[in-house]
Protein backbone atom coordinates (compact mmCIF):
# COMPACT_ATOMS: atom_id res chain seq x y z
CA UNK A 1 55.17 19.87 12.64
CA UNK A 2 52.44 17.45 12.47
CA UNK A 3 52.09 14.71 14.80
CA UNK A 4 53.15 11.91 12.54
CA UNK A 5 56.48 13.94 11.79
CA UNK A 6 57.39 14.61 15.11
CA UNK A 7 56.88 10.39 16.01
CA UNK A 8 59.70 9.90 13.26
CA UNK A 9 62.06 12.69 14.38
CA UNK A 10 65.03 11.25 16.78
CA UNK A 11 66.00 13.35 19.99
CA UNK A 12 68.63 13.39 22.20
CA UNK A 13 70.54 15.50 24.82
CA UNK A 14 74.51 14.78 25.69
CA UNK A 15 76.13 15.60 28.25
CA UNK A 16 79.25 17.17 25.84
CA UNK A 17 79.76 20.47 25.41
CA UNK A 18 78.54 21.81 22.13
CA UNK A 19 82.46 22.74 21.34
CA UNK A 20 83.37 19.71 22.41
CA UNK A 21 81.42 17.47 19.97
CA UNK A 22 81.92 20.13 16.68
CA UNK A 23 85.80 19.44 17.61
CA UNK A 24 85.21 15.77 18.13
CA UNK A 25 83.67 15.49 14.63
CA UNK A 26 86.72 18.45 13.03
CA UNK A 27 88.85 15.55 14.59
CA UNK A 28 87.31 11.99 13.32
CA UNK A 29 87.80 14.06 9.51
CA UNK A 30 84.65 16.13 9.24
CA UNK A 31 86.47 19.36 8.81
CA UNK A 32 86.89 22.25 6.78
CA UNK A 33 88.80 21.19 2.67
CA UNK A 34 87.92 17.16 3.49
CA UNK A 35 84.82 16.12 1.49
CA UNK A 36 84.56 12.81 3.28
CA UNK A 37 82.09 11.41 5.76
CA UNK A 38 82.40 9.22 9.00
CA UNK A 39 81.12 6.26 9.56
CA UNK A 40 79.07 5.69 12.90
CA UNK A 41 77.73 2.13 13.04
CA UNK A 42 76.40 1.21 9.38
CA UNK A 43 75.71 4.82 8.97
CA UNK A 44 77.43 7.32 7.43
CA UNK A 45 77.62 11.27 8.40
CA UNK A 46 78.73 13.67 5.97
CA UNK A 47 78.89 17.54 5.56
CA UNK A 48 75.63 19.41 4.55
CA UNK A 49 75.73 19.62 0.83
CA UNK A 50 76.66 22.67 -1.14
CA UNK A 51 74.78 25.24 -0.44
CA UNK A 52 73.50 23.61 2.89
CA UNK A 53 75.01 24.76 6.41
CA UNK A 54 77.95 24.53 7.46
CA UNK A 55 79.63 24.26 4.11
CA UNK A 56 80.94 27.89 3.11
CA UNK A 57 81.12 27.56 -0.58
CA UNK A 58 84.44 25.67 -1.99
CA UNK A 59 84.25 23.53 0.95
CA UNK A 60 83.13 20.45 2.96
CA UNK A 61 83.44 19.44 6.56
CA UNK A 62 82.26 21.30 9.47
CA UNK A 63 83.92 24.61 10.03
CA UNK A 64 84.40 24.41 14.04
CA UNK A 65 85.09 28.66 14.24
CA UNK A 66 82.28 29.17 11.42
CA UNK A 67 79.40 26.40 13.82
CA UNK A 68 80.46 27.96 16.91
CA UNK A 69 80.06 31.36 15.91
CA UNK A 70 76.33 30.12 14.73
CA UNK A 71 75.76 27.80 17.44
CA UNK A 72 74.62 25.10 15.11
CA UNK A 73 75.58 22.71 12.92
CA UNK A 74 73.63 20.33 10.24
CA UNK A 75 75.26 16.69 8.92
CA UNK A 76 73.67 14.81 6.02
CA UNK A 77 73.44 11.30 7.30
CA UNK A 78 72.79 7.98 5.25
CA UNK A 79 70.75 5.92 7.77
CA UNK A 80 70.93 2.33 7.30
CA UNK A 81 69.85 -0.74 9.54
CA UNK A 82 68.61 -4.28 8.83
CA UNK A 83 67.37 -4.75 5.25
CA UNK A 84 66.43 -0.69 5.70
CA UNK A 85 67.30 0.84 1.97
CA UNK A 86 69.86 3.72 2.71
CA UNK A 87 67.22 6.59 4.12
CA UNK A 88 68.64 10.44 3.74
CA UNK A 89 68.56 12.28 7.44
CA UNK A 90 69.61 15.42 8.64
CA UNK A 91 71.30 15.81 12.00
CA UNK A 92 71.34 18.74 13.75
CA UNK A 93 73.41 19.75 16.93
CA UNK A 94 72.66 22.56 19.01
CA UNK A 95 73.73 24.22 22.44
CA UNK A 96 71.16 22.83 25.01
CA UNK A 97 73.46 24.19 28.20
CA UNK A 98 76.35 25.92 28.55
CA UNK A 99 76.49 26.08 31.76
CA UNK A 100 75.23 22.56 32.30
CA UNK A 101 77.54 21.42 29.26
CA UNK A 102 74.84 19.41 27.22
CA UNK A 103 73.98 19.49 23.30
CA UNK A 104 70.62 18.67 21.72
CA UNK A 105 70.29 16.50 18.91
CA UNK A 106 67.92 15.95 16.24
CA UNK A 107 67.76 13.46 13.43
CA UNK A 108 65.09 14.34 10.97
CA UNK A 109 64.48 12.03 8.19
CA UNK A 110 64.73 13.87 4.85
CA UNK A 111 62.05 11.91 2.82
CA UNK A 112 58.85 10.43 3.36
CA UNK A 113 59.58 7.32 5.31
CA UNK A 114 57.52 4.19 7.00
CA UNK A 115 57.39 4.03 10.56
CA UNK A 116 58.99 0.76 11.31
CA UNK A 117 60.97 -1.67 13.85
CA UNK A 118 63.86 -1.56 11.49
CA UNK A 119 63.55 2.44 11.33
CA UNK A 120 63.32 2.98 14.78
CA UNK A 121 66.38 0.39 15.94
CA UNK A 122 68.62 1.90 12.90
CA UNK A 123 68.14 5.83 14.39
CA UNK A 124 68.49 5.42 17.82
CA UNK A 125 71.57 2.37 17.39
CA UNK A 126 73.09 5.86 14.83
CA UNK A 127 72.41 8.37 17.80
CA UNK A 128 73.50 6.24 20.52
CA UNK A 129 76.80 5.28 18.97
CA UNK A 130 77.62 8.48 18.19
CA UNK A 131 76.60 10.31 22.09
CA UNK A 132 78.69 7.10 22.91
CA UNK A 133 81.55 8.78 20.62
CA UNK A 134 81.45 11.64 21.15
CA UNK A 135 80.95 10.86 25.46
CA UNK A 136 84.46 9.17 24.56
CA UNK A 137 86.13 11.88 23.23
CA UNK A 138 85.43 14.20 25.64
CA UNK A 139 86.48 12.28 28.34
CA UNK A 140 89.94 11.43 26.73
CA UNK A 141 89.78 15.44 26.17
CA UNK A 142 89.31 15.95 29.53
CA UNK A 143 92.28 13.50 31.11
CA UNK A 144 94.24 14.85 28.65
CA UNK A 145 94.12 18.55 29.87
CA UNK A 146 94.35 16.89 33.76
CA UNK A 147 97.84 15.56 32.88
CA UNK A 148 98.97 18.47 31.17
């Protein structure tokens, strides 16, 4: 990856479970027969397109038993920001920890794209509203099991 690449690809590590967030995103209507997408900010997250993993071929959403089997799983995202034109991404989730319970993230732009305030402030607002999310969930998860 060359140097200029790398400066426009978005990181992140979560303290979630990997299982955690693929059921968080199964739950807010990413999953397996739905061809929608979820909104997070003024962005919009979508199953990988046909062809594209996680999709098995038929369907959309992200197959939770199918990405943890795997121990990834890849969203199209339509990044948007400011005056920003709508800018194709990729977002990829990965097992960082299991033991320490924390999930990488990576947001890759998909097309050439200018390095820019606007850029910059629309991918990390899109990451940290969804770790925000998905922070949420699990902690709801969590109380929920407690009371049980």
């Amino acid at each position: 990856m060359s140097g200029l690449a790398g400066a426009l690809t978005f990181v992140r590590r979560v303290d979630v479970q990997f299982d955690e967030c693929i059921f968080a995103l199964e739950t807010w209507g990413l999953r397996p027969g739905s061809a929608g997408s979820i909104r997070v900010g003024r962005s919009r997250l979508s199953p990988a397109k046909s062809g594209e993993y996680p999709a098995k071929p038929g369907e959309g959403g992200v197959d939770g038993e199918h990405v943890l089997r795997s121990g990834r799983c890849k969203l199209s995202v339509l990044l948007y920001g400011g005056s920003l034109r709508p800018l194709p991404m990729e977002l990829l989730l990965l097992p960082w920890s299991s033991l320490q319970g924390v999930t990488y993230l990576e947001l890759v732009p998909r097309r050439a794209v200018r390095p820019s305030k606007r850029y910059y402030g629309a991918g990390n607002n899109l990451l940290d509203e969804l770790i925000a999310g998905l922070r949420s969930f699990a902690s709801a998860s969590q109380e929920t099991e407690e009371a049980v």
